[in-house]
C-alpha atoms as a PDB file:
ATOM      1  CA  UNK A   1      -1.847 -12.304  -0.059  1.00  0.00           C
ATOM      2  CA  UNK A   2      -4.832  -9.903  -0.433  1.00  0.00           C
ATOM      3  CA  UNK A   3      -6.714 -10.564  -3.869  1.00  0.00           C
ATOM      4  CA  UNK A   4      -8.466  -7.592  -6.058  1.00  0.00           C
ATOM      5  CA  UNK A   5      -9.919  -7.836  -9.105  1.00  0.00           C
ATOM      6  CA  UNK A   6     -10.214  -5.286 -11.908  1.00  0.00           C
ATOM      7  CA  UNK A   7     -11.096  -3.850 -14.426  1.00  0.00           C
ATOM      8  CA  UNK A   8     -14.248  -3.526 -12.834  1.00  0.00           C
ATOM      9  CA  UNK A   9     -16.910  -0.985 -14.770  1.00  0.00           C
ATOM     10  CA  UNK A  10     -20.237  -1.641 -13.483  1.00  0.00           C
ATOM     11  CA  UNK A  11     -21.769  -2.443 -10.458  1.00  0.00           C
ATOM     12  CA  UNK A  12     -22.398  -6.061 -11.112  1.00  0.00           C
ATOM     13  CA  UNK A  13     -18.943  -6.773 -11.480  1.00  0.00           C
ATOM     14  CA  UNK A  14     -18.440  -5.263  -7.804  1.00  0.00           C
ATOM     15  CA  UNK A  15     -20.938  -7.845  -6.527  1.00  0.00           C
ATOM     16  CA  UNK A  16     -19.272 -10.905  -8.848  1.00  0.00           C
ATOM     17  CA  UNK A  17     -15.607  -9.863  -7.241  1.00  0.00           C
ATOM     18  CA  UNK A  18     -17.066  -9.719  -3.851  1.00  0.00           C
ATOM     19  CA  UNK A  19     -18.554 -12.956  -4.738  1.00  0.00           C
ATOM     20  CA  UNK A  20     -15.516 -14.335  -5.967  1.00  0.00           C
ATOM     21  CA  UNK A  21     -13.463 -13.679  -2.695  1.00  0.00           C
ATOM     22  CA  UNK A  22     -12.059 -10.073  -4.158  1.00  0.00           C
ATOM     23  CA  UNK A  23     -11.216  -8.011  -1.077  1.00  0.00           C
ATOM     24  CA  UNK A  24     -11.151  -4.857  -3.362  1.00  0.00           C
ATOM     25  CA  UNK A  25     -11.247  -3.855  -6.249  1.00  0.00           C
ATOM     26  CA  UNK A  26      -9.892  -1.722  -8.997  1.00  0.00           C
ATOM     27  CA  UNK A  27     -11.018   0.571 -12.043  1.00  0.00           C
ATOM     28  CA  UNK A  28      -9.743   2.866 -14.621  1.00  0.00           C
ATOM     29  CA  UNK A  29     -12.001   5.432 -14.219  1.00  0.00           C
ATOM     30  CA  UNK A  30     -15.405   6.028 -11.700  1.00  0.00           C
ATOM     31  CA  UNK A  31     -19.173   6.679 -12.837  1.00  0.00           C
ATOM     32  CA  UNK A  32     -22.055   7.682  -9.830  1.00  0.00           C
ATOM     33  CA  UNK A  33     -23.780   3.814 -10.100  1.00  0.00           C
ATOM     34  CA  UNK A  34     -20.054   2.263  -9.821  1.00  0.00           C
ATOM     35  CA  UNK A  35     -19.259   5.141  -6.849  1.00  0.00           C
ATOM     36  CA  UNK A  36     -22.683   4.020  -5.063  1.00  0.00           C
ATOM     37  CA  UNK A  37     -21.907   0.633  -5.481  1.00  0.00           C
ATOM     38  CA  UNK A  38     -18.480   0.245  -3.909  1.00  0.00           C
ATOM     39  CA  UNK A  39     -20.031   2.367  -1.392  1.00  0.00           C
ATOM     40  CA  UNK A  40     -23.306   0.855  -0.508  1.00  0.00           C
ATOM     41  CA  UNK A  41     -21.044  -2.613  -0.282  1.00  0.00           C
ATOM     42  CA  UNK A  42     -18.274  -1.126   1.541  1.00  0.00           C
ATOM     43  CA  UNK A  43     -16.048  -2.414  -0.652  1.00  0.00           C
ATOM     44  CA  UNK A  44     -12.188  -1.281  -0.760  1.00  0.00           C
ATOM     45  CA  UNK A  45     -11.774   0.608  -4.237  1.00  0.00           C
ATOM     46  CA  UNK A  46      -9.194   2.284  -5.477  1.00  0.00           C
ATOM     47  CA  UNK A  47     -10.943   4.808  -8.549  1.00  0.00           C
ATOM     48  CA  UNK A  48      -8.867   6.005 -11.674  1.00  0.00           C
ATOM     49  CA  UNK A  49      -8.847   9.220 -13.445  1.00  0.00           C
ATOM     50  CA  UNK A  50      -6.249  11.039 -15.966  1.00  0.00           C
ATOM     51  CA  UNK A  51      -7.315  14.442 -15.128  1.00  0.00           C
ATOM     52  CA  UNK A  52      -6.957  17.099 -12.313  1.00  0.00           C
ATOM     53  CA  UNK A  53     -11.026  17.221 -12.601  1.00  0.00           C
ATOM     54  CA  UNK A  54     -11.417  13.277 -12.048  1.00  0.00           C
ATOM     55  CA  UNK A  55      -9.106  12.470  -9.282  1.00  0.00           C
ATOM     56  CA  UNK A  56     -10.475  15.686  -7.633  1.00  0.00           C
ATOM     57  CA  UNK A  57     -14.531  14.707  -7.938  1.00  0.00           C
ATOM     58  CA  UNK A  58     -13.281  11.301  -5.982  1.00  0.00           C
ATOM     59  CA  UNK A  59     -11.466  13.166  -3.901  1.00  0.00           C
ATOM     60  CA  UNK A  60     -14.894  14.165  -3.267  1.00  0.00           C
ATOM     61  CA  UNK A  61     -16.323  10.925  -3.046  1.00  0.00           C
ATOM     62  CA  UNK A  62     -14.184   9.924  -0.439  1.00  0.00           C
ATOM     63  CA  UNK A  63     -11.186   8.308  -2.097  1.00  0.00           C
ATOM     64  CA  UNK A  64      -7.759   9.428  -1.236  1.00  0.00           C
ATOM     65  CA  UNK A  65      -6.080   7.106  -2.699  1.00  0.00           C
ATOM     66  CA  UNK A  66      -6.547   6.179  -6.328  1.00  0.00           C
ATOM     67  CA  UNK A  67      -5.541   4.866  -9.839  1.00  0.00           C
ATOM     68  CA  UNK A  68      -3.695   6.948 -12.424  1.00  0.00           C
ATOM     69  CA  UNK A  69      -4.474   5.650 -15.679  1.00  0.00           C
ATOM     70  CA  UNK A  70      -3.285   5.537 -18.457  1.00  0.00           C
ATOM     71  CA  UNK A  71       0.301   6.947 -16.731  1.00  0.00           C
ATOM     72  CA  UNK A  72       2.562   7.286 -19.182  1.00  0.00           C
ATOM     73  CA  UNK A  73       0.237   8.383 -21.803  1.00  0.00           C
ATOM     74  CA  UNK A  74      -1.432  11.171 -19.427  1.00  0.00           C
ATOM     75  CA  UNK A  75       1.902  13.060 -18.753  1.00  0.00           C
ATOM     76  CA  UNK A  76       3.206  10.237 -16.700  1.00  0.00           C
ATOM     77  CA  UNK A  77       5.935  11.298 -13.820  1.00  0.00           C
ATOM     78  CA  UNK A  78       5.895  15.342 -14.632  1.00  0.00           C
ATOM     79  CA  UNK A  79       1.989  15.291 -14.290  1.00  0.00           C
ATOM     80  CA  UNK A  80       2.142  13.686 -11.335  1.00  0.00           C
ATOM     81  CA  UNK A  81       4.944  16.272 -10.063  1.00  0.00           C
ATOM     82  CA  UNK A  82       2.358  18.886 -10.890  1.00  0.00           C
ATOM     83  CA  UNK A  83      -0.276  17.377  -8.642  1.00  0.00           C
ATOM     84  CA  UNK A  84       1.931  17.662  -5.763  1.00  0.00           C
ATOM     85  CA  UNK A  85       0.787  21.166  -4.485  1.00  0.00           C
ATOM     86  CA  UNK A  86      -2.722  21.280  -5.856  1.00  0.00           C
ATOM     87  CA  UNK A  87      -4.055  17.360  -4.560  1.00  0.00           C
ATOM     88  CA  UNK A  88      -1.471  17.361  -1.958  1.00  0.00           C
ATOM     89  CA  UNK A  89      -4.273  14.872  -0.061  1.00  0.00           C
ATOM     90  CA  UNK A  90      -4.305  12.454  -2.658  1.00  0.00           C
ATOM     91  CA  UNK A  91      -1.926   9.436  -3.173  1.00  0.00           C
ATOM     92  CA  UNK A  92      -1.475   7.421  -6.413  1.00  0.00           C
ATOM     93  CA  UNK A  93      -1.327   4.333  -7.925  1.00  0.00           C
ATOM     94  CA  UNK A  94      -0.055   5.053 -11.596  1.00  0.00           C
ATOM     95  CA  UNK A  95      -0.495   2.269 -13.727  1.00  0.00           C
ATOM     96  CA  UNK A  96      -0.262   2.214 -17.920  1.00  0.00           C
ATOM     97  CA  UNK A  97       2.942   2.342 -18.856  1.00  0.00           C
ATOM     98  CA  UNK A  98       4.566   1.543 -15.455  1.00  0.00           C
ATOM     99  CA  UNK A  99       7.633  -1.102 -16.245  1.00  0.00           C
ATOM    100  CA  UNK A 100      11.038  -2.034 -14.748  1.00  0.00           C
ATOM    101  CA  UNK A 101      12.796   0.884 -16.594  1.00  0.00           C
ATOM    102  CA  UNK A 102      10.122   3.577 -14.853  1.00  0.00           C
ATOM    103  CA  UNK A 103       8.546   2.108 -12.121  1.00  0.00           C
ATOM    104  CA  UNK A 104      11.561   3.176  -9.455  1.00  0.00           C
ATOM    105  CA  UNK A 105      11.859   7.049 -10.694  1.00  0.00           C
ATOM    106  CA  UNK A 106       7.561   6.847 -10.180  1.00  0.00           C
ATOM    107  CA  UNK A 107       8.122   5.654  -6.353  1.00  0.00           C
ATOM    108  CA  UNK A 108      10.247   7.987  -5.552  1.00  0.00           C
ATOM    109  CA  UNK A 109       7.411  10.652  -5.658  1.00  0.00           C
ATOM    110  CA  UNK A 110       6.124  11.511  -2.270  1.00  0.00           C
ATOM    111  CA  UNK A 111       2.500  11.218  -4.088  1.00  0.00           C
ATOM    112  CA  UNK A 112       2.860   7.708  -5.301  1.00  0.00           C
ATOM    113  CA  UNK A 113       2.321   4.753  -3.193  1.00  0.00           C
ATOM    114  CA  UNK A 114       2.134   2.022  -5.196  1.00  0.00           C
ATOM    115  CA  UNK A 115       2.820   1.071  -9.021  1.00  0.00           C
ATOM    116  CA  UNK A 116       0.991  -1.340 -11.015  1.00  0.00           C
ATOM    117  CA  UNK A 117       2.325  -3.068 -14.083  1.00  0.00           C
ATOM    118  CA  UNK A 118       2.394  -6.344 -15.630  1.00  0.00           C
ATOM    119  CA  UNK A 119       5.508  -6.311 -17.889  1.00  0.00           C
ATOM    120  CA  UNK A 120       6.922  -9.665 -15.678  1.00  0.00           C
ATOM    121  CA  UNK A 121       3.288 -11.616 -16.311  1.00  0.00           C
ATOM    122  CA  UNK A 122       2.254 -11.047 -20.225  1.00  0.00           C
ATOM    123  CA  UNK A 123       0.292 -13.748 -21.515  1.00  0.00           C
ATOM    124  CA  UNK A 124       2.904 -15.453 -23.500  1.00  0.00           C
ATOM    125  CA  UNK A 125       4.052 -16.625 -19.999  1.00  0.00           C
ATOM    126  CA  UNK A 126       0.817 -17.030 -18.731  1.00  0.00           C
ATOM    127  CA  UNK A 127       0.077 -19.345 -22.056  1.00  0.00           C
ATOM    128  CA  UNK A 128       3.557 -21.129 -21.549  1.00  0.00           C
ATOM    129  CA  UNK A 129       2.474 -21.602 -17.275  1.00  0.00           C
ATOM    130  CA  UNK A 130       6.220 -20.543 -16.754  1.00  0.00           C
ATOM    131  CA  UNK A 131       5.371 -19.650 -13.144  1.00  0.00           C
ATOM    132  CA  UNK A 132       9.134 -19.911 -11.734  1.00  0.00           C
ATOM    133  CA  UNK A 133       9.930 -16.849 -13.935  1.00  0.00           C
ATOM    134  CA  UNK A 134       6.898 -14.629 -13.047  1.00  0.00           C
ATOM    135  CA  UNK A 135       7.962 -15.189  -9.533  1.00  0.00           C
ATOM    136  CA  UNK A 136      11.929 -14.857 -10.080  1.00  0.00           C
ATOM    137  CA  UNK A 137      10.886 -11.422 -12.213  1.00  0.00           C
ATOM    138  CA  UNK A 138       9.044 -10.256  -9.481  1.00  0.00           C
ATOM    139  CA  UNK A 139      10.829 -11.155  -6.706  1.00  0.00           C
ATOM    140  CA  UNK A 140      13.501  -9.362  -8.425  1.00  0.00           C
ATOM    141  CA  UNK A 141      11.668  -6.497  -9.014  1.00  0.00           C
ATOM    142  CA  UNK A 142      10.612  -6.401  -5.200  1.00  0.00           C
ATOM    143  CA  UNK A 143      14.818  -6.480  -4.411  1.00  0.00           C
ATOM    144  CA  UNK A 144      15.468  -3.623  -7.020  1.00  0.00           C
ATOM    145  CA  UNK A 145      12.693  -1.478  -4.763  1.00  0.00           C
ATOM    146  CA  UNK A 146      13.530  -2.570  -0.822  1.00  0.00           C
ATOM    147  CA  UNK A 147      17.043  -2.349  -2.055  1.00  0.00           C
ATOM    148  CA  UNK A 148      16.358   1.486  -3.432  1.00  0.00           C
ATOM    149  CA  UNK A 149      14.717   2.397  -0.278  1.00  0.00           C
ATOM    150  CA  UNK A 150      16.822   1.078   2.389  1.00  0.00           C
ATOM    151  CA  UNK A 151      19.675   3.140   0.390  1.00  0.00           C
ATOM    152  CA  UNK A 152      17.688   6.416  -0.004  1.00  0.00           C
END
């Protein structure tokens, strides 16, 4: 298992995950000091940005793979369609909206390689420690996707 750790904002939270045994790290959106940062530390980091003008200034930055975020609230699935042509060289990670009714019609888009959610961990099972059912949801979620794919 690879561990992240988000939201980070600010570069001393990139220093406290890589402290913490983060091996990268995530963030809704990207300012210059948190670019530098990630960069001066060589730190795996996967940027967000809502907008054609954010994912394409860290594009520039040298991130081809990044967050979208908030999904479903920034045009979710048909934005994403849109971006096809235009930021053909960028993949995405929506996340914001993502849940069990969604998340397979988002990974079916050639421009989506992961989705992020957390509909099978919110804190009232967290609070409860109910464990076995995080990991029945989500090993149930994982058979829904392999199970899509290997029929595609």
């Amino acid at each position: 298992m690879a561990v992240g750790a988000g939201t980070l904002l600010i570069q001393d939270q990139v220093t406290a995950a890589m402290d913490s045994g983060a091996v990268f790290g995530v963030s809704p959106g990207m300012t210059d000091a948190l670019c530098n940062a990630v960069h001066k530390a060589n730190f795996p980091f996967l940027p967000g940005g809502s907008s054609v003008s954010e994912f394409m200034t860290n594009h520039e930055a040298g991130f081809s793979i990044q967050k979208f975020f908030p999904a479903e609230s920034s045009g979710g699935i048909h934005f994403l369609k849109s971006l096809l042509s235009p930021l053909s060289r960028i993949t995405f990670c929506p996340t914001g909206g993502i849940n069990q009714t969604n998340a397979l019609s988002y990974l079916s888009l050639p421009n989506v390689i992961a989705v992020g959610g957390s509909w099978f961990v919110d804190i009232e099972r967290i609070k409860n420690r109910d464990w076995a059912k995080i990991s029945h949801d989500s090993r149930k979620f994982l058979d829904m996707i392999v199970t899509c794919k290997t029929t595609d």
